[in-house]
PDB file of N, CA and C in Angstrom:
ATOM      1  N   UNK A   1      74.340 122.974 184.235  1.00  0.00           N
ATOM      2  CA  UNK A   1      75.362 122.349 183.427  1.00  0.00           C
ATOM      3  C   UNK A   1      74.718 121.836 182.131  1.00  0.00           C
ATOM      4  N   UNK A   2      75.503 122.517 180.823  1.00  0.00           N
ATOM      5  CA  UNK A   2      74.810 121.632 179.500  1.00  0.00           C
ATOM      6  C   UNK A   2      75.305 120.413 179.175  1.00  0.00           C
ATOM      7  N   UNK A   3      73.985 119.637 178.956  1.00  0.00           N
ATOM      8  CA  UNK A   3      74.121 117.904 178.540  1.00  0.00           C
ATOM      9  C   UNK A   3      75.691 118.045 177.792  1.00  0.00           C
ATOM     10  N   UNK A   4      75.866 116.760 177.669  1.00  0.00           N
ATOM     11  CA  UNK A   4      77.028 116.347 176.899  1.00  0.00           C
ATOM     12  C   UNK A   4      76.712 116.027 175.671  1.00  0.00           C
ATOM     13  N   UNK A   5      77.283 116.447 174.439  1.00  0.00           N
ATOM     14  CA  UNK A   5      76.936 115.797 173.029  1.00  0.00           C
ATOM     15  C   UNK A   5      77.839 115.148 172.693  1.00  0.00           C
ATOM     16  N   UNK A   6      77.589 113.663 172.332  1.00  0.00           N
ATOM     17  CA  UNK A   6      78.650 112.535 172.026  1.00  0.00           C
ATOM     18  C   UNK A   6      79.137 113.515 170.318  1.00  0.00           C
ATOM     19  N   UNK A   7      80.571 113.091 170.599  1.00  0.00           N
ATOM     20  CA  UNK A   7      81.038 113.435 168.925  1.00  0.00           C
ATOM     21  C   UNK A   7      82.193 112.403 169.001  1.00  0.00           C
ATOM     22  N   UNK A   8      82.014 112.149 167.687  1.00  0.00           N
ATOM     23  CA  UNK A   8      83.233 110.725 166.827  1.00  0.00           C
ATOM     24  C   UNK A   8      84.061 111.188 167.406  1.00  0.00           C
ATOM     25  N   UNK A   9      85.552 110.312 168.035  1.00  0.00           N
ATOM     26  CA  UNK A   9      86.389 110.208 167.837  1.00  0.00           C
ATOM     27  C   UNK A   9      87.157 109.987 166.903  1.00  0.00           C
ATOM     28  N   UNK A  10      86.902 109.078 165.968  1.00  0.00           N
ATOM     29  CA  UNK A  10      87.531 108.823 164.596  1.00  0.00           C
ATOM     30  C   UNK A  10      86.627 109.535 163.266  1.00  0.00           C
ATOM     31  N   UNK A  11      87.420 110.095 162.709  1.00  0.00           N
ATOM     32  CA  UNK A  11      87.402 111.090 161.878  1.00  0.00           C
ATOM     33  C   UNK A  11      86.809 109.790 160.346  1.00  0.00           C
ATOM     34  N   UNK A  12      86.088 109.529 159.635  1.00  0.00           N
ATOM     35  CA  UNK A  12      86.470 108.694 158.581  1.00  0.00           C
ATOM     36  C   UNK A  12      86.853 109.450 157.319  1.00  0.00           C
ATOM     37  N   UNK A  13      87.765 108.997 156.676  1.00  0.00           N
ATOM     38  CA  UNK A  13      88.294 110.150 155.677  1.00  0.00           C
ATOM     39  C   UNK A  13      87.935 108.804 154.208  1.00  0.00           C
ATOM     40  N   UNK A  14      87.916 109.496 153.310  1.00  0.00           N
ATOM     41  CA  UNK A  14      87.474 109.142 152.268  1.00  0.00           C
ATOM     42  C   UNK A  14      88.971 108.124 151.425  1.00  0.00           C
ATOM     43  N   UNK A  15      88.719 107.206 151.103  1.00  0.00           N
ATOM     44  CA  UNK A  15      89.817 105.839 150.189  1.00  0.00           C
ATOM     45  C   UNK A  15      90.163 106.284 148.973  1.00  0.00           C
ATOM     46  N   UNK A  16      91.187 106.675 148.568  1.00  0.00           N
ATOM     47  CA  UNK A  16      92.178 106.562 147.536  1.00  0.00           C
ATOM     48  C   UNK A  16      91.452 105.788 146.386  1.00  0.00           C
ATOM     49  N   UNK A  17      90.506 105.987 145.602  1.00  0.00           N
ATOM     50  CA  UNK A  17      90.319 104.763 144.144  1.00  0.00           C
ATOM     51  C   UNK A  17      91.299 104.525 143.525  1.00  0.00           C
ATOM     52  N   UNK A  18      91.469 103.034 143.548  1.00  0.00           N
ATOM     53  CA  UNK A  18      92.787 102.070 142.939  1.00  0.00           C
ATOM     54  C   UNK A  18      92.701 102.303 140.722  1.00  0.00           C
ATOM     55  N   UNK A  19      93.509 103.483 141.289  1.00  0.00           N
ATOM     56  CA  UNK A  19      94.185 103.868 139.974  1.00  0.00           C
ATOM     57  C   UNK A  19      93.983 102.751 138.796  1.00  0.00           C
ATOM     58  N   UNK A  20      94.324 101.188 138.976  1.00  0.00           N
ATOM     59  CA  UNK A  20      94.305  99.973 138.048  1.00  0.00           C
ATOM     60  C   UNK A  20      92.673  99.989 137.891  1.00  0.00           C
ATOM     61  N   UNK A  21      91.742 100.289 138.586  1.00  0.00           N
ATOM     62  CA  UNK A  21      90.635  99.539 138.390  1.00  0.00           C
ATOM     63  C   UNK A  21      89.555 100.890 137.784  1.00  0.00           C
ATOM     64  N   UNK A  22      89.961 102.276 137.880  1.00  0.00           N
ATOM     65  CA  UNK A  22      90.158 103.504 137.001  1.00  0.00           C
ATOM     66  C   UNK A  22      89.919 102.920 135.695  1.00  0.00           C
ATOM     67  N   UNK A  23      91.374 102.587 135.154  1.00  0.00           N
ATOM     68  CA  UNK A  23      91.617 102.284 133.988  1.00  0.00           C
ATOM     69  C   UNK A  23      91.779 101.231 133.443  1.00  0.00           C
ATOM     70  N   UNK A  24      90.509  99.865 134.510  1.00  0.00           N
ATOM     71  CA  UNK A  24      90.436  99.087 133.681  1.00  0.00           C
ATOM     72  C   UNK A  24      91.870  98.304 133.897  1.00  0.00           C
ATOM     73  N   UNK A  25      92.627  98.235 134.312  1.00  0.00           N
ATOM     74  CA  UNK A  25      93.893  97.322 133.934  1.00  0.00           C
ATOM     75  C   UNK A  25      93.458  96.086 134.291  1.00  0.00           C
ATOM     76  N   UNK A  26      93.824  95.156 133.229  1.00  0.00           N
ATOM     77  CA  UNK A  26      94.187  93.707 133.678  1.00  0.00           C
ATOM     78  C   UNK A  26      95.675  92.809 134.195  1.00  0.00           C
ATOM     79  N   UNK A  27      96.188  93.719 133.774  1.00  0.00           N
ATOM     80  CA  UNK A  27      97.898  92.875 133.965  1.00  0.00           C
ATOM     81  C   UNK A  27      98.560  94.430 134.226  1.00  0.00           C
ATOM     82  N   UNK A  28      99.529  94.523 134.858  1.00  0.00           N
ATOM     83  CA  UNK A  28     100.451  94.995 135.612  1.00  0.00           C
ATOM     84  C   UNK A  28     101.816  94.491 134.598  1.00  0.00           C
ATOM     85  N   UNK A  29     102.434  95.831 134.175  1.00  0.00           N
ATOM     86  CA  UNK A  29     103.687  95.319 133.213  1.00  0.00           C
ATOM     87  C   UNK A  29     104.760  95.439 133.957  1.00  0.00           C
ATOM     88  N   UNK A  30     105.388  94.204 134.361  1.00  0.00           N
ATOM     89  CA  UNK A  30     106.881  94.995 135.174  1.00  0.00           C
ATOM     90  C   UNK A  30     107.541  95.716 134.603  1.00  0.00           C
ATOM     91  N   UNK A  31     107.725  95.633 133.174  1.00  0.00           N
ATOM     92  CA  UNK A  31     108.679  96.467 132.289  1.00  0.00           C
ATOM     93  C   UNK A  31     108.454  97.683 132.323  1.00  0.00           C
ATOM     94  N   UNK A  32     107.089  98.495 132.735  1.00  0.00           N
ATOM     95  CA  UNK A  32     106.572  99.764 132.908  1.00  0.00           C
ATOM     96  C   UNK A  32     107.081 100.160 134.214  1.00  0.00           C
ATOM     97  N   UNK A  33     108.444 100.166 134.294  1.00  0.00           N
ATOM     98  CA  UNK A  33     109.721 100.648 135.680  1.00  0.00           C
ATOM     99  C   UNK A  33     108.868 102.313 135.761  1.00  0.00           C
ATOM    100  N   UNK A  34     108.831 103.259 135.145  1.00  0.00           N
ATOM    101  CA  UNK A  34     108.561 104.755 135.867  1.00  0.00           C
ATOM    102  C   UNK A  34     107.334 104.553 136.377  1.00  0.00           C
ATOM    103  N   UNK A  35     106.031 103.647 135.775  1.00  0.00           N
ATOM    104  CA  UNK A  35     105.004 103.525 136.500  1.00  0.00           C
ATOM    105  C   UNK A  35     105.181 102.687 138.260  1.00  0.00           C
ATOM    106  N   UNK A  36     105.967 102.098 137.825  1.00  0.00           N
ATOM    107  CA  UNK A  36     106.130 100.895 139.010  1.00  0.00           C
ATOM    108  C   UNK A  36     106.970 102.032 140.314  1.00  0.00           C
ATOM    109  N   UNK A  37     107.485 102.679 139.811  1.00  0.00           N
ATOM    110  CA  UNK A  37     108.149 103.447 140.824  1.00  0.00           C
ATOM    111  C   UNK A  37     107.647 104.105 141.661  1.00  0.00           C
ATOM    112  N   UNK A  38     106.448 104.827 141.140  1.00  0.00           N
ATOM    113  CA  UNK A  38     105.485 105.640 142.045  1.00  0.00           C
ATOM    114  C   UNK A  38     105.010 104.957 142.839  1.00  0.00           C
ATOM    115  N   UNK A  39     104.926 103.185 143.178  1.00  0.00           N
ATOM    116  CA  UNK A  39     104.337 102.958 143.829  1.00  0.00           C
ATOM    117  C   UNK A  39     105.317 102.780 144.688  1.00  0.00           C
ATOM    118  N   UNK A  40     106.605 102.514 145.070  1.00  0.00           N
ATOM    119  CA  UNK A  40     107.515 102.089 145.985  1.00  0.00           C
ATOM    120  C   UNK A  40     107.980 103.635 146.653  1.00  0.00           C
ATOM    121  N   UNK A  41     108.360 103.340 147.827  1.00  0.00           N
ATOM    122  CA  UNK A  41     109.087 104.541 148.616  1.00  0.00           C
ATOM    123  C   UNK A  41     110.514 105.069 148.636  1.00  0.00           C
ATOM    124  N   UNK A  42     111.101 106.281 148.859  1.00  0.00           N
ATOM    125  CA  UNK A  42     112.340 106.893 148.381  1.00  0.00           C
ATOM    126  C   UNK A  42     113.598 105.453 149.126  1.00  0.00           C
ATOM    127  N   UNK A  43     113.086 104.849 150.101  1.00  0.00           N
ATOM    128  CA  UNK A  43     113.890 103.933 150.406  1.00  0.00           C
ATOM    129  C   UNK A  43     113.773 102.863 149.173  1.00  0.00           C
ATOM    130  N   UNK A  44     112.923 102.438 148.314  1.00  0.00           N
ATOM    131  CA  UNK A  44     112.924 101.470 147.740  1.00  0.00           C
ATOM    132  C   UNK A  44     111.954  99.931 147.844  1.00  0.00           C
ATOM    133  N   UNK A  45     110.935 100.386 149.128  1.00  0.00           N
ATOM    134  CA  UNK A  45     109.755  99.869 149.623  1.00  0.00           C
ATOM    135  C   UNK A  45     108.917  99.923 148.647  1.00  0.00           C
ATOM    136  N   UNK A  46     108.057  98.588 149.014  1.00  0.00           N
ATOM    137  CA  UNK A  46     106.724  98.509 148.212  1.00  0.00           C
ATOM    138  C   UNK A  46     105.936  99.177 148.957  1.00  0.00           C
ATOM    139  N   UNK A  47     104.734 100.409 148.629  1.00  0.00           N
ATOM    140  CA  UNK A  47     103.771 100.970 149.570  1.00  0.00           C
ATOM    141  C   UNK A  47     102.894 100.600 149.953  1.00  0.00           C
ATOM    142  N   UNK A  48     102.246 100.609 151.007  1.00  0.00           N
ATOM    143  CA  UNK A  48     101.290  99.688 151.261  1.00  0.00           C
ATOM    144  C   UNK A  48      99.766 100.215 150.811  1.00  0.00           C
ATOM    145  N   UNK A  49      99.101  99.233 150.615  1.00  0.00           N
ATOM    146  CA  UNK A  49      97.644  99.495 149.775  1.00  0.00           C
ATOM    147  C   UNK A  49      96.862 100.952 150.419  1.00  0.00           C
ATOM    148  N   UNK A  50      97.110 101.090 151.806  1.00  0.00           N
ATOM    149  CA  UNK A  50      96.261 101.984 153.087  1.00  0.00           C
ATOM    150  C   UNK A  50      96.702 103.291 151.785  1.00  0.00           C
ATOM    151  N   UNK A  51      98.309 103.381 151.680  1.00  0.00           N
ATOM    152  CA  UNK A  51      99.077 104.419 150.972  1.00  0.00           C
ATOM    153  C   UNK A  51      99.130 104.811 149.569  1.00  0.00           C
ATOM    154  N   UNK A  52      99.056 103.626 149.070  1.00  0.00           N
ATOM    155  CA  UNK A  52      98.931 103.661 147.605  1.00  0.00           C
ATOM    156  C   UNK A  52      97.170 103.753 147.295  1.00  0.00           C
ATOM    157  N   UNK A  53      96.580 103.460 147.844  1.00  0.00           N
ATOM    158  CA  UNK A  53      94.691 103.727 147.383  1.00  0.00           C
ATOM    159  C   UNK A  53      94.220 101.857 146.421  1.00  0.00           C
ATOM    160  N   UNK A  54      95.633 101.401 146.201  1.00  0.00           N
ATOM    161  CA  UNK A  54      94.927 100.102 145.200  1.00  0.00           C
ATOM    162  C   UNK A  54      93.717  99.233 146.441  1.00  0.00           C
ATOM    163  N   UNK A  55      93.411  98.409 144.840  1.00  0.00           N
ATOM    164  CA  UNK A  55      92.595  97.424 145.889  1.00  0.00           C
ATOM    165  C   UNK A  55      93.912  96.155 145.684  1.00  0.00           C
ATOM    166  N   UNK A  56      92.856  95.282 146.985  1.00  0.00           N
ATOM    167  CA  UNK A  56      93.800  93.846 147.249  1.00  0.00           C
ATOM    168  C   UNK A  56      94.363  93.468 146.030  1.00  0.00           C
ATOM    169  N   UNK A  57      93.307  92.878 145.053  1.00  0.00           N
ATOM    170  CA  UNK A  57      93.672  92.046 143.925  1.00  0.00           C
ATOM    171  C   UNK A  57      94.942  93.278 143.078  1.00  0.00           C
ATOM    172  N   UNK A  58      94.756  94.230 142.597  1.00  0.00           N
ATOM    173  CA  UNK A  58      96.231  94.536 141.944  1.00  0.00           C
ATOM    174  C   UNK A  58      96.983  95.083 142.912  1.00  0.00           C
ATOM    175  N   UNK A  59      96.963  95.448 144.095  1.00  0.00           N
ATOM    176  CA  UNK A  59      97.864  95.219 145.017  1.00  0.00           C
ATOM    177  C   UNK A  59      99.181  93.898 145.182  1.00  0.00           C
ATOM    178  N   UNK A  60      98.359  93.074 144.792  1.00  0.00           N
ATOM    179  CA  UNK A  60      99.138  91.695 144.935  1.00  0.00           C
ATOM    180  C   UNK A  60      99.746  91.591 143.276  1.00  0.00           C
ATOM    181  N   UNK A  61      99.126  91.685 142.429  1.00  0.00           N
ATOM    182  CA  UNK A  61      99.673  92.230 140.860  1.00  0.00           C
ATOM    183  C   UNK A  61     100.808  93.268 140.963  1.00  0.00           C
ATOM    184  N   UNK A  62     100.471  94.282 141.509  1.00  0.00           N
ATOM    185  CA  UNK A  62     101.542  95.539 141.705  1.00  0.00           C
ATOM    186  C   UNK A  62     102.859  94.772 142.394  1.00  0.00           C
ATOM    187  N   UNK A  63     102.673  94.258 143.358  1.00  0.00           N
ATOM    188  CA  UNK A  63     103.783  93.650 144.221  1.00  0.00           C
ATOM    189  C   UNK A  63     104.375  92.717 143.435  1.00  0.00           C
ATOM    190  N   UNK A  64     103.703  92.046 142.523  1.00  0.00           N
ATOM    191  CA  UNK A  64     104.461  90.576 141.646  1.00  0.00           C
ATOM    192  C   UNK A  64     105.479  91.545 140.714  1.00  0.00           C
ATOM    193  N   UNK A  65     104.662  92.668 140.295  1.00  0.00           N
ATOM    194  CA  UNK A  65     105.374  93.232 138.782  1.00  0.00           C
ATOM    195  C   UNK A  65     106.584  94.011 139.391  1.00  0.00           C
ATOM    196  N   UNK A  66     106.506  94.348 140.968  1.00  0.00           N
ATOM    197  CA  UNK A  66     107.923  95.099 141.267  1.00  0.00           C
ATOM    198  C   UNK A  66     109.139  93.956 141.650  1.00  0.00           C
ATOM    199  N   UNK A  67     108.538  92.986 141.891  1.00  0.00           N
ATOM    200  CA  UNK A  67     109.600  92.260 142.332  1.00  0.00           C
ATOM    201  C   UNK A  67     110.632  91.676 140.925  1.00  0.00           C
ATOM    202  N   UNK A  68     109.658  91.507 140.016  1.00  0.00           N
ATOM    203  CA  UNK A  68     109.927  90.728 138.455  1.00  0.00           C
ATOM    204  C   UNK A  68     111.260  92.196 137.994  1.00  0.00           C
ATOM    205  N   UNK A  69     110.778  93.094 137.972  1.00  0.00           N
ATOM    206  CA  UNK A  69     111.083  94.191 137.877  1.00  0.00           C
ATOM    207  C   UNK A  69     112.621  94.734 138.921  1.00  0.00           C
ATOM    208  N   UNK A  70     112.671  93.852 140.011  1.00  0.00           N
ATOM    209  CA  UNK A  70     114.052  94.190 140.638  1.00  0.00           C
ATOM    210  C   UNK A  70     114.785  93.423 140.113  1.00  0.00           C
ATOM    211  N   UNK A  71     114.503  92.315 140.187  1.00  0.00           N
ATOM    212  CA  UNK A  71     115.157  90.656 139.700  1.00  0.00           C
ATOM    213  C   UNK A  71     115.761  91.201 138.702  1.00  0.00           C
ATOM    214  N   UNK A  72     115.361  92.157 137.574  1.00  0.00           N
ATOM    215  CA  UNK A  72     116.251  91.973 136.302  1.00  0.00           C
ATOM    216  C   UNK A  72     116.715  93.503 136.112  1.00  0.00           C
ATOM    217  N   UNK A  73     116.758  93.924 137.617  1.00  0.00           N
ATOM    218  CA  UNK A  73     117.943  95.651 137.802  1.00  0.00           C
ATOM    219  C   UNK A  73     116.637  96.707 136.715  1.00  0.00           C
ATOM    220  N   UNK A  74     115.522  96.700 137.113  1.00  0.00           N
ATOM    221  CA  UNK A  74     114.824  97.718 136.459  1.00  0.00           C
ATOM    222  C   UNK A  74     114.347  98.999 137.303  1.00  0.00           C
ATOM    223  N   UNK A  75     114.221  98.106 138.817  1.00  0.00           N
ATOM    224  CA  UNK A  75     114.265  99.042 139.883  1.00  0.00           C
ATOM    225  C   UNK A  75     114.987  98.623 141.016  1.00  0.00           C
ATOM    226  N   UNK A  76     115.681  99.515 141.714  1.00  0.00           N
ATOM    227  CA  UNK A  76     116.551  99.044 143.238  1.00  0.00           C
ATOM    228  C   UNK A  76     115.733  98.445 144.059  1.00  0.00           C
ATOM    229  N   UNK A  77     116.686  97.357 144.468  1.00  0.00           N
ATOM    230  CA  UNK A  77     116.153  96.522 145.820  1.00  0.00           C
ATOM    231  C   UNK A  77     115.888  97.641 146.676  1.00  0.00           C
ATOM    232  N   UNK A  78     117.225  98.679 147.193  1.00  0.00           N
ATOM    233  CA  UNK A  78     117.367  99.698 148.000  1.00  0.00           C
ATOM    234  C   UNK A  78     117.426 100.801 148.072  1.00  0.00           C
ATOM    235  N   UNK A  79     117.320 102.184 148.260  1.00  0.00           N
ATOM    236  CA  UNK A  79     118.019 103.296 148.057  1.00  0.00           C
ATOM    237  C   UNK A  79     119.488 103.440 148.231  1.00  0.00           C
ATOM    238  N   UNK A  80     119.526 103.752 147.358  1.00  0.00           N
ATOM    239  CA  UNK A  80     121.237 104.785 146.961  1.00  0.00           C
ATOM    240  C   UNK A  80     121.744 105.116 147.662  1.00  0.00           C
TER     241      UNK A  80
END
């Protein structure tokens, strides 16, 4: 009988680089609605960081600028 060779179970796959920190962003514009959109889902969800590739800090920027951004009808609370 041949030995057993341990192999990973978990696969590690390589992280999304947070697009904001690419290019340097400091502030997150809510008014930039077509940018802000890509980050939310066809329901109208904010995506989560795992999904979107950001890091924490404009993660939490991204999330302020969509909400500023519903508040004044620039993007849907919901889907259609």
């Amino acid at each position: 009988m041949p030995p057993r060779v341990k192999t990973s179970r978990f696969r590690r796959t390589r992280r999304k680089p947070c697009q904001f920190c690419i290019e340097r962003t400091d502030h997150i514009d809510y008014k930039a609605h077509q940018r802000l959109r890509r980050f939310t889902s066809d329901r109208g969800k904010i995506l989560p960081r795992k999904t979107s590739g950001n890091c924490a800090q404009h993660q939490r920027m991204l999330a302020h600028a969509i909400k500023r951004a519903r508040e004044i009808a620039l993007l849907p609370f919901v889907a259609e």
